[in-house]
Every structure is written in C-alpha cells, then in structure tokens.
PDB file of N, CA and C in Angstrom:
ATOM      1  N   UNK A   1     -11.211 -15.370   5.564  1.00  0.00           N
ATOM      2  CA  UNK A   1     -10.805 -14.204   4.805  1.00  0.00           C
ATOM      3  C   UNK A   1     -10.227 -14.649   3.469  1.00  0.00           C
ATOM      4  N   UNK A   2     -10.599 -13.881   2.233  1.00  0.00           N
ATOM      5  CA  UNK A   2     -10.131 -14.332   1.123  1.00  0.00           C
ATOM      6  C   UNK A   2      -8.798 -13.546   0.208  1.00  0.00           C
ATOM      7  N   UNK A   3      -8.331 -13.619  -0.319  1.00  0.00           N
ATOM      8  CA  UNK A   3      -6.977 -13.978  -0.377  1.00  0.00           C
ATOM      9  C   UNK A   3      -6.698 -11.871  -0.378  1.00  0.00           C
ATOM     10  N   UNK A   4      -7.834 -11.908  -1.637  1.00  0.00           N
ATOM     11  CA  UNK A   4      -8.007 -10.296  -1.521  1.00  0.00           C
ATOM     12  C   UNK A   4      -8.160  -9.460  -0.307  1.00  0.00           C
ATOM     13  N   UNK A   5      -8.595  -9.668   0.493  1.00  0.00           N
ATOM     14  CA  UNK A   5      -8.966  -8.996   2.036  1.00  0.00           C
ATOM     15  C   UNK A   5      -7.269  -9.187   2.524  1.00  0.00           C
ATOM     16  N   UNK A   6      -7.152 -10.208   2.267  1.00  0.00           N
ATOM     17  CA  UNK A   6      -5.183 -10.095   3.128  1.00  0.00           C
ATOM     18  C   UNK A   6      -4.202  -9.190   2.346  1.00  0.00           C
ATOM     19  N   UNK A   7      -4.683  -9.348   1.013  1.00  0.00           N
ATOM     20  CA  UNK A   7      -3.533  -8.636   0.324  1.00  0.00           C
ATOM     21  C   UNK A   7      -3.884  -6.690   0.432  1.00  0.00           C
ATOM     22  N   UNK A   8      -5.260  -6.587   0.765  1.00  0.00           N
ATOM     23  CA  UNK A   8      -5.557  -5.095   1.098  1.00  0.00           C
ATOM     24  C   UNK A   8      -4.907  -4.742   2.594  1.00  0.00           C
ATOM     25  N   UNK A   9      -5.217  -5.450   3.250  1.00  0.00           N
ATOM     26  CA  UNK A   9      -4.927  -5.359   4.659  1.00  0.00           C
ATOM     27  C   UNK A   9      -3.443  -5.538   4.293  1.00  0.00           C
ATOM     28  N   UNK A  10      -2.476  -6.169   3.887  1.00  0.00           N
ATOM     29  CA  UNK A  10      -1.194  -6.044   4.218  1.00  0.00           C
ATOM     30  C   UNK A  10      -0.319  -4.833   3.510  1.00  0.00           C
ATOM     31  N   UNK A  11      -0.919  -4.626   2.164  1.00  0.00           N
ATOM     32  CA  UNK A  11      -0.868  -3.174   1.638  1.00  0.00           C
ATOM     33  C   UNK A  11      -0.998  -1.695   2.311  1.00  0.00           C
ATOM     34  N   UNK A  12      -2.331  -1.886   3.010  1.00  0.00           N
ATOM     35  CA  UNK A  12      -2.067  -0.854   3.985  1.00  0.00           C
ATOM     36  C   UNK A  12      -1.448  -0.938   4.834  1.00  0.00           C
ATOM     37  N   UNK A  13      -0.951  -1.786   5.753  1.00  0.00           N
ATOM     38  CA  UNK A  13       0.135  -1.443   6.826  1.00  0.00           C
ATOM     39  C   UNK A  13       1.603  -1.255   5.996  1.00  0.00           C
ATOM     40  N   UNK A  14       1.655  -1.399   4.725  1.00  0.00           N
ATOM     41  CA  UNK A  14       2.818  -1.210   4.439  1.00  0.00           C
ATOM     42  C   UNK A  14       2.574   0.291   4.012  1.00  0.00           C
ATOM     43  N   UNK A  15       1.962   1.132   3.670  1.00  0.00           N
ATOM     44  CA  UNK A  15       1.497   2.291   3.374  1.00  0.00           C
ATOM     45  C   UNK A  15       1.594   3.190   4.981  1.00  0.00           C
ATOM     46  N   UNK A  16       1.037   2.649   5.334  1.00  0.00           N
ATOM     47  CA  UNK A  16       1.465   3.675   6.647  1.00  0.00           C
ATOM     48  C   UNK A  16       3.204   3.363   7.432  1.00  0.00           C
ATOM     49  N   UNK A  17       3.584   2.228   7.074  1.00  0.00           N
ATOM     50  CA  UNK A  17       4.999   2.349   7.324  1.00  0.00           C
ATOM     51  C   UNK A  17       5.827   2.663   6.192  1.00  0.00           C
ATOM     52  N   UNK A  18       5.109   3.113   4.896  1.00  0.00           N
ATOM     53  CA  UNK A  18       5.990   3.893   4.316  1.00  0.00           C
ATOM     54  C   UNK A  18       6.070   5.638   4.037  1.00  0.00           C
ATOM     55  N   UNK A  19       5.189   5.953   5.145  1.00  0.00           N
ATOM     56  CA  UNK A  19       4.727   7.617   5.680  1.00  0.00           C
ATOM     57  C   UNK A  19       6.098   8.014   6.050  1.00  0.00           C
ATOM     58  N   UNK A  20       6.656   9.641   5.810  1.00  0.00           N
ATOM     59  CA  UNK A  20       8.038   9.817   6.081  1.00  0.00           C
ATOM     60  C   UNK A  20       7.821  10.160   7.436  1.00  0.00           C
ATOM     61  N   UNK A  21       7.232   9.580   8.504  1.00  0.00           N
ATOM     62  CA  UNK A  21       7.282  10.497   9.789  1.00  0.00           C
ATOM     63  C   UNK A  21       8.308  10.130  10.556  1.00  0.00           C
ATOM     64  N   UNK A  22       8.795   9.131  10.448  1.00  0.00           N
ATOM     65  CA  UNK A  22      10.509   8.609  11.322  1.00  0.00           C
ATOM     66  C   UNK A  22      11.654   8.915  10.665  1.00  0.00           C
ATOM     67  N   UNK A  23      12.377   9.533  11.824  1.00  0.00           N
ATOM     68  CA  UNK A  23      13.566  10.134  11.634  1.00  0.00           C
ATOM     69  C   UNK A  23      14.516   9.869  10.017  1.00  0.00           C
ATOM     70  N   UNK A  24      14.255   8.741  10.956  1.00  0.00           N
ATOM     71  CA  UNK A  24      15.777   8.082   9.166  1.00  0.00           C
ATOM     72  C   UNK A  24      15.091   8.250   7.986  1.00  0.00           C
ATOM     73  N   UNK A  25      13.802   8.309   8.072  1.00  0.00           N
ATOM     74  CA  UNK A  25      13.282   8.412   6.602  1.00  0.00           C
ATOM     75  C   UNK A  25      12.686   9.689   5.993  1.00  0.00           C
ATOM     76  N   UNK A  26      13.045  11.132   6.968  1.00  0.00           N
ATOM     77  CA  UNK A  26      12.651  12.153   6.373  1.00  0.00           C
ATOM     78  C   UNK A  26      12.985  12.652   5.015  1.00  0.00           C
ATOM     79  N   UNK A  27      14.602  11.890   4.573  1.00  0.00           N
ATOM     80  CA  UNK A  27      14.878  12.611   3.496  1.00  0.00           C
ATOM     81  C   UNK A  27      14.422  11.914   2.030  1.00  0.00           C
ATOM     82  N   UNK A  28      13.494  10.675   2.749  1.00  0.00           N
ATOM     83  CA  UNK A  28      12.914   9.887   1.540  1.00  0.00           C
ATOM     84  C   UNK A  28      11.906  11.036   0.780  1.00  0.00           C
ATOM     85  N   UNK A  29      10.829  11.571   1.070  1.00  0.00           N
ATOM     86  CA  UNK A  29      10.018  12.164   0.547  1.00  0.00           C
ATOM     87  C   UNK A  29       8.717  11.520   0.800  1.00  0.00           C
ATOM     88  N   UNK A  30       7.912  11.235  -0.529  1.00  0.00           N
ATOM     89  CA  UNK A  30       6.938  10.979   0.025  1.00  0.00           C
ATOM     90  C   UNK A  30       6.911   9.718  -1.638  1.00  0.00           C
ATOM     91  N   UNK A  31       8.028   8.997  -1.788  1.00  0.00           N
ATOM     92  CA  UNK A  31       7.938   8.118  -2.823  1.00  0.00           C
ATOM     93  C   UNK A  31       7.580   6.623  -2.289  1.00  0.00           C
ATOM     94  N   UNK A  32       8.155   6.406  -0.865  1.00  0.00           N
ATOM     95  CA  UNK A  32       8.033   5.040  -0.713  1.00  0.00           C
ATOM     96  C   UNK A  32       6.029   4.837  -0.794  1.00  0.00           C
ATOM     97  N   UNK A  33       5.722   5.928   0.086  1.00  0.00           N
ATOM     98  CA  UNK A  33       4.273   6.122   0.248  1.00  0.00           C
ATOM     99  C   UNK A  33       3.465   5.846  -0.941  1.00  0.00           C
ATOM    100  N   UNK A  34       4.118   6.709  -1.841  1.00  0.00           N
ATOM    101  CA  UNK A  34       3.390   6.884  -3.490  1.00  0.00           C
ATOM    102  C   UNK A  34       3.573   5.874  -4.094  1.00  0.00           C
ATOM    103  N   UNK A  35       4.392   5.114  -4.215  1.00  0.00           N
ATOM    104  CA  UNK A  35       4.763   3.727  -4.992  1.00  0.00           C
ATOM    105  C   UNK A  35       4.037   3.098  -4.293  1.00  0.00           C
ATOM    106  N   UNK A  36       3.750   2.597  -2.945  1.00  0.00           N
ATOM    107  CA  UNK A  36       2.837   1.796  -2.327  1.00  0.00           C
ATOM    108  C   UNK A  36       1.017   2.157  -2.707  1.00  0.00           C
ATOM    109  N   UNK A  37       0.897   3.382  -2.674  1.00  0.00           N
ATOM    110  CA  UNK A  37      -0.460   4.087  -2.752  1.00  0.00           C
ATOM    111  C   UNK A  37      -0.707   3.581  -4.446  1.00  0.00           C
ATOM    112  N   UNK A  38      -0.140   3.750  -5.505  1.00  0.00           N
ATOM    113  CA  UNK A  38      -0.305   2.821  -6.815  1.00  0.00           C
ATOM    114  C   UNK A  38      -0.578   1.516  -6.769  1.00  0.00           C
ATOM    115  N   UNK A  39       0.150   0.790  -6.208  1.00  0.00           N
ATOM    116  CA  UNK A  39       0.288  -0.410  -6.237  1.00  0.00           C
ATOM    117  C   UNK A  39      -0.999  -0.942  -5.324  1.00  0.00           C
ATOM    118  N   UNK A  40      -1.490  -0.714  -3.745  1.00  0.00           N
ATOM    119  CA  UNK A  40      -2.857  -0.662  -3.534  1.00  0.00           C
ATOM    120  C   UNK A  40      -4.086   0.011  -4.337  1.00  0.00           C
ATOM    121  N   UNK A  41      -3.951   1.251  -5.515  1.00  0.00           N
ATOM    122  CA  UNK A  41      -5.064   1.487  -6.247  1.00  0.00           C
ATOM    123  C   UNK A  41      -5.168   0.255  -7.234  1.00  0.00           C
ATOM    124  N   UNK A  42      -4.148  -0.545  -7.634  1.00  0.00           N
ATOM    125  CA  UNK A  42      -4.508  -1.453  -8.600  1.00  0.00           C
ATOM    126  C   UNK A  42      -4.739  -2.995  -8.053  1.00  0.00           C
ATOM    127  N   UNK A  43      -4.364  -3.154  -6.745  1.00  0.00           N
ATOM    128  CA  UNK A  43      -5.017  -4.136  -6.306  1.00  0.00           C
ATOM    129  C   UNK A  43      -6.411  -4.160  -5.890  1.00  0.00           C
ATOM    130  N   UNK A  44      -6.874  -2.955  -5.614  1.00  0.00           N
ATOM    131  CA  UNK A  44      -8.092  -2.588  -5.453  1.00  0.00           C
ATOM    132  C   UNK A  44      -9.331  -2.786  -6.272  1.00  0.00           C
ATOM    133  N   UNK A  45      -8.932  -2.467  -7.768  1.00  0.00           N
ATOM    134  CA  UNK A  45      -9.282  -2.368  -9.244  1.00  0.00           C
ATOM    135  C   UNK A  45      -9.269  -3.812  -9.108  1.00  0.00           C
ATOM    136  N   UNK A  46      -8.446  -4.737  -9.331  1.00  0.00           N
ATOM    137  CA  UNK A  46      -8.270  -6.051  -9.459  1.00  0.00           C
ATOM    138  C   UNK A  46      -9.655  -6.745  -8.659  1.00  0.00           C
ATOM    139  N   UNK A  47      -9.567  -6.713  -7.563  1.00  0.00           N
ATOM    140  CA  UNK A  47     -10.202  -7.328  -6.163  1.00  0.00           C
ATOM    141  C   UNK A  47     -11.835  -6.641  -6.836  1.00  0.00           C
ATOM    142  N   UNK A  48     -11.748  -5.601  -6.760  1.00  0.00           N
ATOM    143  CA  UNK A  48     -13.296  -5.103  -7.140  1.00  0.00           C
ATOM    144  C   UNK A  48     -13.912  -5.604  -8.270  1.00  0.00           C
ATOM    145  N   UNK A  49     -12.993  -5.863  -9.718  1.00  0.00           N
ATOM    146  CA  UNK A  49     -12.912  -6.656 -10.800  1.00  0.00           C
ATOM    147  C   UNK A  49     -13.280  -8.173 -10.609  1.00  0.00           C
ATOM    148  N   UNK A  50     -12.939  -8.517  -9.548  1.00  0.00           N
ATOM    149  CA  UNK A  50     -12.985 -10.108  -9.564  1.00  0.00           C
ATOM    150  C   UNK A  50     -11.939 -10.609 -10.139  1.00  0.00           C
ATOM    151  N   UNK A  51     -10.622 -10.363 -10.231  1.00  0.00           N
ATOM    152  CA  UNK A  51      -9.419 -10.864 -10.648  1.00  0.00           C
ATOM    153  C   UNK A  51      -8.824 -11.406  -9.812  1.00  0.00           C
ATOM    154  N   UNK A  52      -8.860 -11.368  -8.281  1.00  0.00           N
ATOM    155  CA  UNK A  52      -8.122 -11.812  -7.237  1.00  0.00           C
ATOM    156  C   UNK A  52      -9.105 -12.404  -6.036  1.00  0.00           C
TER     157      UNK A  52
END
C-alpha cells in the first residue's frame, strides 16, 4: 500500500469518529466532521494529482 492509500484510509476513520453521534460530543456540531471532510478533499486532490 502506498503512502496515499494510508493517509485516505486513516482520514476516513477519523471522519467517522468525528460524526456528532456520541453523547459528549453532541454539543460539538458538525465542525470536527467538516474540518476533517476539507482536509480529506485536499488530500484527495493531492493523491489524484500525483503529489503524494
């Protein structure tokens, strides 16, 4: 696996653990999600680019 495939794959599990569905984190909103969801669209761009 190349370096890009790990860094997608670890992006998304951080994306679904930053979903507000657990208790302590209802009053987050939906920013941890959204800041993560940016940050995987531009690694994406990158990786598809051939930058990574």
């Amino acid at each position: 696996m190349s370096l890009g495939t790990i860094l997608i794959i670890i992006l998304i599990l951080l994306l679904i653990g930053g979903l507000p569905v657990f208790p302590h984190s209802r009053s987050w909103g939906y920013g941890p999600s959204g800041i993560l969801g940016v940050v995987l669209v531009v690694i994406l761009i990158l990786v598809l680019l051939g930058r990574i």
